[in-house]
C-alpha atoms as a PDB file:
ATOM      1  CA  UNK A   1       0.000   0.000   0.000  1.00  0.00           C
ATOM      2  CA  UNK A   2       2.380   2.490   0.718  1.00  0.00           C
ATOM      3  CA  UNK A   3       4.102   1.954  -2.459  1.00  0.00           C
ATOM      4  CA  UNK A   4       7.635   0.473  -1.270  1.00  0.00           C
ATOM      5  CA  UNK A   5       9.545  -2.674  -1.827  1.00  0.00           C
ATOM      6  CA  UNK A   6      10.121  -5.331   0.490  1.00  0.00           C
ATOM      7  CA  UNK A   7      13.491  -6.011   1.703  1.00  0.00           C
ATOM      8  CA  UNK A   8      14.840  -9.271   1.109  1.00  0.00           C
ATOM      9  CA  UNK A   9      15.365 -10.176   4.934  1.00  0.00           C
ATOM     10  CA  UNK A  10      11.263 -10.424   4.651  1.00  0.00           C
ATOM     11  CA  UNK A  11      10.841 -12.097   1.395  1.00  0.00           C
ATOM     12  CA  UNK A  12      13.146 -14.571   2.470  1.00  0.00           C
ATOM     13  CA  UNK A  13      10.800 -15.003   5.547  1.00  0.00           C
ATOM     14  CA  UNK A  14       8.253 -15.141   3.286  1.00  0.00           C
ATOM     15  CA  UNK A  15       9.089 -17.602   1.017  1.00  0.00           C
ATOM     16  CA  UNK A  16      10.810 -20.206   3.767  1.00  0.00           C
ATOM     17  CA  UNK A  17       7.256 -19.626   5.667  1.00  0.00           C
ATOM     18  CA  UNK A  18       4.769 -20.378   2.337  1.00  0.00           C
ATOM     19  CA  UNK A  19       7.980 -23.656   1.545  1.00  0.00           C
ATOM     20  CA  UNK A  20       7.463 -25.088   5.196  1.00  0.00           C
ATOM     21  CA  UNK A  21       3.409 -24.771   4.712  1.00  0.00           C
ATOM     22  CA  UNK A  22       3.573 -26.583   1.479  1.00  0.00           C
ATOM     23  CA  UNK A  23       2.259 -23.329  -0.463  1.00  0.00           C
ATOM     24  CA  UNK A  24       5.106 -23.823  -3.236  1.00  0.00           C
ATOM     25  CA  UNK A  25       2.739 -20.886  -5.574  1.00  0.00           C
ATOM     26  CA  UNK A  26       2.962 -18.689  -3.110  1.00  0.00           C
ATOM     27  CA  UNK A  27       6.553 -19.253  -2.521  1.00  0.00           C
ATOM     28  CA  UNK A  28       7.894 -19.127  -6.079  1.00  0.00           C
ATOM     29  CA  UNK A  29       6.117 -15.534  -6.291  1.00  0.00           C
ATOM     30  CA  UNK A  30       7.997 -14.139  -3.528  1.00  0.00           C
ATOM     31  CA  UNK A  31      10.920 -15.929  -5.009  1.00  0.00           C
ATOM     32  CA  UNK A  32      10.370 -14.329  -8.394  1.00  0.00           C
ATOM     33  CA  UNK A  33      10.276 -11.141  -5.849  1.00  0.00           C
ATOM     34  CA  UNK A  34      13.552 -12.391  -3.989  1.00  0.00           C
ATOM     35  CA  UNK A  35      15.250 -12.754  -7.546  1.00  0.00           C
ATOM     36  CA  UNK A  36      14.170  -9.257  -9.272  1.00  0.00           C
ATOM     37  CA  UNK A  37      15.646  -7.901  -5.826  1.00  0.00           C
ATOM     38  CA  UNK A  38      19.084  -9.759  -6.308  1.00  0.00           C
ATOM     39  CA  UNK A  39      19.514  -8.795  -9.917  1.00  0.00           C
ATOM     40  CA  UNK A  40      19.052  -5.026  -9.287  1.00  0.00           C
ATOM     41  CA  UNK A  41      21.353  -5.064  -6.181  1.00  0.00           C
ATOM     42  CA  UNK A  42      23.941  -7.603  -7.859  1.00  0.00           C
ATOM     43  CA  UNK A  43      24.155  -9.399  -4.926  1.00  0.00           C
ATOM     44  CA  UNK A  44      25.399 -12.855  -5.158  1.00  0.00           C
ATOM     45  CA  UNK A  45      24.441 -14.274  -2.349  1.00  0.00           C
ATOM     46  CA  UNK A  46      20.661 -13.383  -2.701  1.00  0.00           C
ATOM     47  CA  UNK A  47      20.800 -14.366  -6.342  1.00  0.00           C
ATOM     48  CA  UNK A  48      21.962 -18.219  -5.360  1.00  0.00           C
ATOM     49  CA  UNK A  49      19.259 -17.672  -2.293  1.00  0.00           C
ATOM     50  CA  UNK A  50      16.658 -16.725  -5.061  1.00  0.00           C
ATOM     51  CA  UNK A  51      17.461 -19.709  -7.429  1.00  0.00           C
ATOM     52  CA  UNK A  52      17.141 -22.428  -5.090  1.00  0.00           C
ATOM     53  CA  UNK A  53      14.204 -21.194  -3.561  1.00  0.00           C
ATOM     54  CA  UNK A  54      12.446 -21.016  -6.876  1.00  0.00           C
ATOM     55  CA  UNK A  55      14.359 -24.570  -8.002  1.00  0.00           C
ATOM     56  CA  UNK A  56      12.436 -26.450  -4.560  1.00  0.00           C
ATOM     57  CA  UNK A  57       9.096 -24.557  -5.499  1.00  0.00           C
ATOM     58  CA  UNK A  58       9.600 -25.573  -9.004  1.00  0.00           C
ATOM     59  CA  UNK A  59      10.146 -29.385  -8.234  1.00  0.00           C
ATOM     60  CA  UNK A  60       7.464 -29.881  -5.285  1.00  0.00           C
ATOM     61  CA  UNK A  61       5.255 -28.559  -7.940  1.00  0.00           C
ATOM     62  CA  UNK A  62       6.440 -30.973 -10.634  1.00  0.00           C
ATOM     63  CA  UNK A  63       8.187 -28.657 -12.643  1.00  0.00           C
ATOM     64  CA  UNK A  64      11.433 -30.515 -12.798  1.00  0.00           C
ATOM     65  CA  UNK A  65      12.780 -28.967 -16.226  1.00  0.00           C
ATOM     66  CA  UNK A  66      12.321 -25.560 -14.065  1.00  0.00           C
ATOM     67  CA  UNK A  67      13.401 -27.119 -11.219  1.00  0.00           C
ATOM     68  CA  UNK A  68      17.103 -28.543 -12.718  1.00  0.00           C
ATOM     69  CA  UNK A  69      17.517 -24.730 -14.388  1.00  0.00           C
ATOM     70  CA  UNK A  70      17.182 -22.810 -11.193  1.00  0.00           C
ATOM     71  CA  UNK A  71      19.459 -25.163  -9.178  1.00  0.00           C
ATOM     72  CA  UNK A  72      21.961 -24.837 -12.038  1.00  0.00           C
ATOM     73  CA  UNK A  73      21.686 -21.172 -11.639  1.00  0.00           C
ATOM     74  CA  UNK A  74      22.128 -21.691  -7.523  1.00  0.00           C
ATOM     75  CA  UNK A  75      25.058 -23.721  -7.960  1.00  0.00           C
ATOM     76  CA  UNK A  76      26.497 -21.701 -10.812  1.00  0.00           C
ATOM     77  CA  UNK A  77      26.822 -17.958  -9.002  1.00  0.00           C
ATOM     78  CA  UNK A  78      27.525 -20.235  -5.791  1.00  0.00           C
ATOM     79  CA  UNK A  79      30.667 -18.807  -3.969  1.00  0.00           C
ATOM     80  CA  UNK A  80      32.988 -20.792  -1.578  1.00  0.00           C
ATOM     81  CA  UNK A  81      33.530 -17.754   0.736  1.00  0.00           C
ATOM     82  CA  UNK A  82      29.704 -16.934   0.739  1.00  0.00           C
ATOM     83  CA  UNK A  83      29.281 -20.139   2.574  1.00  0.00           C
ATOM     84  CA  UNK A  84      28.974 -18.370   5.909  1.00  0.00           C
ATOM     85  CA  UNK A  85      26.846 -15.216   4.914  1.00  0.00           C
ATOM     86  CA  UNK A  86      24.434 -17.891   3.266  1.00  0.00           C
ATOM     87  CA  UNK A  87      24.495 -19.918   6.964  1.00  0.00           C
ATOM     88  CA  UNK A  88      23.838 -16.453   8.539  1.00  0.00           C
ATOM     89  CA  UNK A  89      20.491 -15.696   6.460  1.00  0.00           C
ATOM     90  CA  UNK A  90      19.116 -18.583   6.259  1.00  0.00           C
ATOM     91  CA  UNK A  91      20.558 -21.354   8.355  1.00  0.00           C
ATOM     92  CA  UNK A  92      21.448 -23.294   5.103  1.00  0.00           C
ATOM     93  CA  UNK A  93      24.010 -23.949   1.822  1.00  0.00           C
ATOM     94  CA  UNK A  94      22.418 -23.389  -0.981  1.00  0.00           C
ATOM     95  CA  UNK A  95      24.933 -25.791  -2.874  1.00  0.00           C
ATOM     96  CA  UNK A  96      24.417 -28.550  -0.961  1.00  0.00           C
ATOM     97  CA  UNK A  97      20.663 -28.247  -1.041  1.00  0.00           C
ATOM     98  CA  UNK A  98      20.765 -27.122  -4.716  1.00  0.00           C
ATOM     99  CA  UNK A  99      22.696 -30.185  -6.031  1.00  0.00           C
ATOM    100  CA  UNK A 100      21.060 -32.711  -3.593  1.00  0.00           C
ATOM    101  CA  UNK A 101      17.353 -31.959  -4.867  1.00  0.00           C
ATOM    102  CA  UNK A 102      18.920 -31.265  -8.580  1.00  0.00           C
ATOM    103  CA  UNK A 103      19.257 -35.241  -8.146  1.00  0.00           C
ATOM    104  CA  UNK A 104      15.590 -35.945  -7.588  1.00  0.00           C
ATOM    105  CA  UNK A 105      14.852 -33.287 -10.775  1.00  0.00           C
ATOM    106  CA  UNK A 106      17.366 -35.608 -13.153  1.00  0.00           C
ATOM    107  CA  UNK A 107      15.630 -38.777 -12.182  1.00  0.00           C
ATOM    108  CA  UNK A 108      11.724 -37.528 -12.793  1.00  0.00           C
ATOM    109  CA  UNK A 109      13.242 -36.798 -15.728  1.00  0.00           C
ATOM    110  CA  UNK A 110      14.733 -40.046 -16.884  1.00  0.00           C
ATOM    111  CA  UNK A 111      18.179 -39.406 -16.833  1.00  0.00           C
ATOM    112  CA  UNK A 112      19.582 -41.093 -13.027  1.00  0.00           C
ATOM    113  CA  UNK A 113      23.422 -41.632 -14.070  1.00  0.00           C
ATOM    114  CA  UNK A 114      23.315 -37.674 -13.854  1.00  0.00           C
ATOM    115  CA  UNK A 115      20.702 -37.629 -10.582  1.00  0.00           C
ATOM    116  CA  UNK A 116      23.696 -39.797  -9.250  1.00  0.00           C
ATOM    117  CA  UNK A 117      26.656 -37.275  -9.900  1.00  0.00           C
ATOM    118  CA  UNK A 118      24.624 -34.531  -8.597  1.00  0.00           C
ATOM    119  CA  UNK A 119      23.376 -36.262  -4.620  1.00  0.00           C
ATOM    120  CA  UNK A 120      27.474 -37.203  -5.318  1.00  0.00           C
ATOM    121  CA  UNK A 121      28.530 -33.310  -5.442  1.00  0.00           C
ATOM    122  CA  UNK A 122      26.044 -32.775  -2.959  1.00  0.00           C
ATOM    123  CA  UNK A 123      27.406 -35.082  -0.382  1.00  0.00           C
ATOM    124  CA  UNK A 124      30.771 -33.993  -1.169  1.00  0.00           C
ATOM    125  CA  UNK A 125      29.913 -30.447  -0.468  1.00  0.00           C
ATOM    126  CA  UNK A 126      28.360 -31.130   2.543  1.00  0.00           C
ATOM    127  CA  UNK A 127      30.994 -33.100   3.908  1.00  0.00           C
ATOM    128  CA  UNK A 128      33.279 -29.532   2.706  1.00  0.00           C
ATOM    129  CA  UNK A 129      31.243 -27.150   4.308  1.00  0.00           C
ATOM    130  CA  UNK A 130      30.997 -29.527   7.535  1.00  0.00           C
ATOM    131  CA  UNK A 131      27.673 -27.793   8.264  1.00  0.00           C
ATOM    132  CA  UNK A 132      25.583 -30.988  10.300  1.00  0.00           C
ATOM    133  CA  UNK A 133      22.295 -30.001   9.449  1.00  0.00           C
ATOM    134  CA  UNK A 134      23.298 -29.499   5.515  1.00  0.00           C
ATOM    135  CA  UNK A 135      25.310 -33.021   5.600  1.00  0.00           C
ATOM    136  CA  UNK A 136      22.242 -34.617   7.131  1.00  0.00           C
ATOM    137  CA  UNK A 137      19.467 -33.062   4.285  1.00  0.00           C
ATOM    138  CA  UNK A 138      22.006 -34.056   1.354  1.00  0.00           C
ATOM    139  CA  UNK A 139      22.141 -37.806   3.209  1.00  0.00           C
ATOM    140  CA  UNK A 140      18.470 -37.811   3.741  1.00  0.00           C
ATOM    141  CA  UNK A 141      17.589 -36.820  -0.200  1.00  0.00           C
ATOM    142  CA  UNK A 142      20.705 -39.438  -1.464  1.00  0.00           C
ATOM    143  CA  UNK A 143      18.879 -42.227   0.670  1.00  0.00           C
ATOM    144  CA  UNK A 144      15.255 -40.938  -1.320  1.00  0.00           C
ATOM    145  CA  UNK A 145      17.171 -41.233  -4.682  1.00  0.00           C
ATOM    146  CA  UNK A 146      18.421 -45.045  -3.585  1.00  0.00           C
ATOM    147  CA  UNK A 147      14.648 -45.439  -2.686  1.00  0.00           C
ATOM    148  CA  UNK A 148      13.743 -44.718  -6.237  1.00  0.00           C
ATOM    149  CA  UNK A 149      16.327 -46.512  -7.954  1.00  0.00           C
ATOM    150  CA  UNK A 150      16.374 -49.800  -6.071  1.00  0.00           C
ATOM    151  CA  UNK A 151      20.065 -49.261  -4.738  1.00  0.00           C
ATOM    152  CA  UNK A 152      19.724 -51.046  -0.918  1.00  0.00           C
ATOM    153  CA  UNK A 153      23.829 -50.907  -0.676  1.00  0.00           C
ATOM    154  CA  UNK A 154      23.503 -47.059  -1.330  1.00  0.00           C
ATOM    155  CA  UNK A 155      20.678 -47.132   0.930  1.00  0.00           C
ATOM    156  CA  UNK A 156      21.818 -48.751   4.001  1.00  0.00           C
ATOM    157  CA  UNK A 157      24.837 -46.846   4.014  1.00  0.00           C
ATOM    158  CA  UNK A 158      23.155 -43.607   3.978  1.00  0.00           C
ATOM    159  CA  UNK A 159      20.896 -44.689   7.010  1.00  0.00           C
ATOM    160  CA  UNK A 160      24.088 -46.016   8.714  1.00  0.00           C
ATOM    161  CA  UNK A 161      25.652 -41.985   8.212  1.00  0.00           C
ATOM    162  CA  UNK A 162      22.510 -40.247   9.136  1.00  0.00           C
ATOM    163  CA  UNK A 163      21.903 -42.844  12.583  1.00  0.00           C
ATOM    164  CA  UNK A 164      25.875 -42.009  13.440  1.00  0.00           C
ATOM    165  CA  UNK A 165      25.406 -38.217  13.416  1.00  0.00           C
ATOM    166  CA  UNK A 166      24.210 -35.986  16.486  1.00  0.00           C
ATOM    167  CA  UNK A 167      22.126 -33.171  16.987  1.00  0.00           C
ATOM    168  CA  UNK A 168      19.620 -33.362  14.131  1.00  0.00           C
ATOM    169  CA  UNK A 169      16.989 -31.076  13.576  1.00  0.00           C
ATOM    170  CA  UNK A 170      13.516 -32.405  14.093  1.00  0.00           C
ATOM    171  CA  UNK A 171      12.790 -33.062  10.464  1.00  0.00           C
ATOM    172  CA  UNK A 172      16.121 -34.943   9.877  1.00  0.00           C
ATOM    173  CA  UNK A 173      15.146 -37.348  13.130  1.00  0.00           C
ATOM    174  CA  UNK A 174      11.914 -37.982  11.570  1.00  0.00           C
ATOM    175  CA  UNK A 175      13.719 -38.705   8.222  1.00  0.00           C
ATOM    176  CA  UNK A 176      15.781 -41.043   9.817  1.00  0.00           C
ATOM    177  CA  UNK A 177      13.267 -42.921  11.887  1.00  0.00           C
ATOM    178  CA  UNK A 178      11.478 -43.761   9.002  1.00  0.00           C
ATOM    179  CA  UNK A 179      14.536 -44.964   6.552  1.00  0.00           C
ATOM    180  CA  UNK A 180      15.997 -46.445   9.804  1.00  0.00           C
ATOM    181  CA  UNK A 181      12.518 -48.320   9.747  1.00  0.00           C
ATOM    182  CA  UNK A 182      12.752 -49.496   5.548  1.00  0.00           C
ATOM    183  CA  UNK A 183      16.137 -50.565   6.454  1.00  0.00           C
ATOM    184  CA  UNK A 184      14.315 -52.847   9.608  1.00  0.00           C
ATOM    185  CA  UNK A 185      11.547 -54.251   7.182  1.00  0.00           C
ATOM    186  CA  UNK A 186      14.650 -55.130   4.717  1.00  0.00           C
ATOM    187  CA  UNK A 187      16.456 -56.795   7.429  1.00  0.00           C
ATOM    188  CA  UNK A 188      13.274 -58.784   8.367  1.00  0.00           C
ATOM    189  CA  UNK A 189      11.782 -56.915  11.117  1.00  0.00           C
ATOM    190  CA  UNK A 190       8.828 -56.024   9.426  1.00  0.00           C
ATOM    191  CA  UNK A 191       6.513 -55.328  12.634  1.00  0.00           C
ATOM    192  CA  UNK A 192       9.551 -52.812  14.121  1.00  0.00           C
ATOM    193  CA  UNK A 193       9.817 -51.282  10.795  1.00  0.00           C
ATOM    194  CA  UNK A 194       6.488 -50.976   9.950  1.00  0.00           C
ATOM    195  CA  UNK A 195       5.462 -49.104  13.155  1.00  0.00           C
ATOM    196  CA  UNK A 196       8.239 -47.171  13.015  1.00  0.00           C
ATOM    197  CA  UNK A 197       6.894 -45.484   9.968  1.00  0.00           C
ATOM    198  CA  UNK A 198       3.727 -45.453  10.776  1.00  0.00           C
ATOM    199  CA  UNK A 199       4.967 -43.098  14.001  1.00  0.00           C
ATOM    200  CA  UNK A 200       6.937 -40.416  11.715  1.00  0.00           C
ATOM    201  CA  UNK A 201       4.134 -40.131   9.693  1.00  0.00           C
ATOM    202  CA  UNK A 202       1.784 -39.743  12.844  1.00  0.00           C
ATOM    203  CA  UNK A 203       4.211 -37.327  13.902  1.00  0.00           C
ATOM    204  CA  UNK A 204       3.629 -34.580  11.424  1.00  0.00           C
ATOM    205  CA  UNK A 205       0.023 -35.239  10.505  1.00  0.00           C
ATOM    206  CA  UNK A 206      -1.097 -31.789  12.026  1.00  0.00           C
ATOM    207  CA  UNK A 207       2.122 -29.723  11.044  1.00  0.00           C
ATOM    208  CA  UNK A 208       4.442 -29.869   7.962  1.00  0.00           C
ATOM    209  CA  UNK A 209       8.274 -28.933   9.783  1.00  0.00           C
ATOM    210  CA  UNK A 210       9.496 -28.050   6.418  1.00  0.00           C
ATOM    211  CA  UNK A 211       8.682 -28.223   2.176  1.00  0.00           C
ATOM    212  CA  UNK A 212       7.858 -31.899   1.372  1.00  0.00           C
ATOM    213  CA  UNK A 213       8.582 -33.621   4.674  1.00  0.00           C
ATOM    214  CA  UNK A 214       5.086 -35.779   4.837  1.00  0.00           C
ATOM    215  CA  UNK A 215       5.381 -36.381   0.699  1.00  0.00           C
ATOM    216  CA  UNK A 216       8.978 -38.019   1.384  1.00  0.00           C
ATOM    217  CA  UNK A 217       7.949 -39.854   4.611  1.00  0.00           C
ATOM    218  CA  UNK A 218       5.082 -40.923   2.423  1.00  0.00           C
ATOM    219  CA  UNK A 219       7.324 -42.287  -0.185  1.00  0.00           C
ATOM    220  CA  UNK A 220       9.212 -43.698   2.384  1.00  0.00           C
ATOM    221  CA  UNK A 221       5.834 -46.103   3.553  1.00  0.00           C
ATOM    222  CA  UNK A 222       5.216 -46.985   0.143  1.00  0.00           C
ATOM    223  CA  UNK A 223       8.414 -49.246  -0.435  1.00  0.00           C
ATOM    224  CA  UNK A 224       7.966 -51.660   1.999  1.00  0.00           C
ATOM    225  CA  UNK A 225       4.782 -51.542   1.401  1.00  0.00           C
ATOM    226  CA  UNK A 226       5.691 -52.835  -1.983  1.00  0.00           C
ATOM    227  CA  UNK A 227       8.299 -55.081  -1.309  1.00  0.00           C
ATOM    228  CA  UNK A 228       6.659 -57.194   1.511  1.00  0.00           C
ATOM    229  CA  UNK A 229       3.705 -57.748  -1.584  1.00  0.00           C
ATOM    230  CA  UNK A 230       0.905 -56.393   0.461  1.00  0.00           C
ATOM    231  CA  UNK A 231      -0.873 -55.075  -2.392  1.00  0.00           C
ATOM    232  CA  UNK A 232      -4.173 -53.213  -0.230  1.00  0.00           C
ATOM    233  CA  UNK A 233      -1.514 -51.065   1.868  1.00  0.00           C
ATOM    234  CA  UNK A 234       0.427 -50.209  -0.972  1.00  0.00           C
ATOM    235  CA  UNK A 235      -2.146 -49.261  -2.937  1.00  0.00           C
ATOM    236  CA  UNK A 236      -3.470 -47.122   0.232  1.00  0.00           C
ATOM    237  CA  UNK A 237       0.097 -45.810   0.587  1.00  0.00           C
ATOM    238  CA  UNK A 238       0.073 -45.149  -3.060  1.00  0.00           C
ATOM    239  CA  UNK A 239      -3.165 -43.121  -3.288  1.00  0.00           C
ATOM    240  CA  UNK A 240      -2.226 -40.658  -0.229  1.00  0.00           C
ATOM    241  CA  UNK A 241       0.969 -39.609  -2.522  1.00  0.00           C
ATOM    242  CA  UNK A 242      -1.268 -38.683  -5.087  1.00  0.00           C
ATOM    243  CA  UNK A 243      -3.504 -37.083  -3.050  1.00  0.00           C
ATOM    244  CA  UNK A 244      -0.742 -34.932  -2.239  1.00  0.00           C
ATOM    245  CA  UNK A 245      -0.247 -34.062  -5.822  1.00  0.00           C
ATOM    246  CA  UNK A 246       3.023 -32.218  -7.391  1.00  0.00           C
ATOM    247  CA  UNK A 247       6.009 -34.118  -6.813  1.00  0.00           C
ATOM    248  CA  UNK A 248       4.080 -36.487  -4.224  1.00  0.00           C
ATOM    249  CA  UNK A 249       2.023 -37.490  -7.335  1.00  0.00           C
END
């Protein structure tokens, strides 16, 4: 109303708000907002912010051609000695989060040798940056990518990182319950892994901790759903994904 812009400090507050409700619209508008902001000030470190926030709207929403541009952009005007100013505004690397989710984009769209290299670079980064929270999300999306193409070695190694390391935020804990849980049902302990699914998912029925969290959790009940042949639960598991629509679907 009174005719002014808004700073970046509160778009970025805006968008991480609308990501964490699962309102990825509203998000990639104050993105687009975020961006137009970055270009006219030339600041690097919002431009990166603005690209990956637009690349995880893009691909919750299905977009993933979007999606894989926007995290190319992110990773692309990405500076090393930014690391810390990005950590400061946000609580996050953009590279790490950039390449890791670049990896799901790849594999929607057929091409997983690349979705691979990318989770790769992501891990690798993380493990550079030694940030715990940003090594945890790139381990948590690397064991979603195993998920989807069949790899248990990949799988139960990335469980095995994310149970070693300490002080995880809420949504990594949940993340890790419920892989920790696959990797039970693979092992044979079907009732233990089962429930301990079931118990993530109970766990954020009322409130979404951040973008996507009940849509991978979701995912995450599907495949043993599917491997243990019980074709009613799977199908049920199936059918809240695409309830869920976007990436979900």
């Amino acid at each position: 109303h009174l005719g002014v812009e808004d700073a970046p400090p509160l778009l970025r507050s805006l968008v991480m708000s609308a990501m964490a409700r699962g309102r990825f619209t509203d998000a990639a508008r104050f993105g687009e907002l975020l961006r137009a902001a970055a270009d006219r000030s030339g600041d690097d470190v919002a431009v990166v912010e603005a690209a990956w926030v637009l690349g995880a709207a893009s691909l919750w929403r299905a977009d993933f051609t979007a999606a894989r541009e926007h995290f190319a952009r992110a990773v692309a005007r990405y500076q090393a000695e930014d690391h810390r100013a990005h950590v400061l505004r946000t609580g996050q690397d953009p590279k790490v989060l950039s390449l890791a989710l670049a990896g799901m984009a790849l594999l929607f769209l057929g091409r997983p040798e690349e979705a691979r290299a990318s989770v790769t670079e992501a891990l690798a980064w993380a493990e550079t940056v030694a940030h715990p929270q940003n090594r945890a999300a790139a381990l948590v999306w690397a064991a979603m990518l195993a998920i989807e193409t069949a790899d248990e070695p990949a799988l139960r190694r990335h469980v095995a990182a994310l149970t070693d390391a300490e002080a995880l935020a809420p949504q990594h804990r949940l993340a890790t319950a419920a892989l920790q849980g696959l990797v039970d049902v693979l092992d044979g302990r079907s009732d233990v892994g089962l429930a301990a699914i079931r118990d993530t998912l109970d766990g954020v029925r009322d409130a979404q901790a951040v973008a996507g969290l009940q849509a991978y959790l979701a995912r995450v009940e599907l495949a043993p759903r599917v491997l243990g042949g019980a074709a009613a639960a799977a199908v049920a598991a199936a059918e809240r994904l695409l309830a869920m629509g976007g990436a979900a679907r």
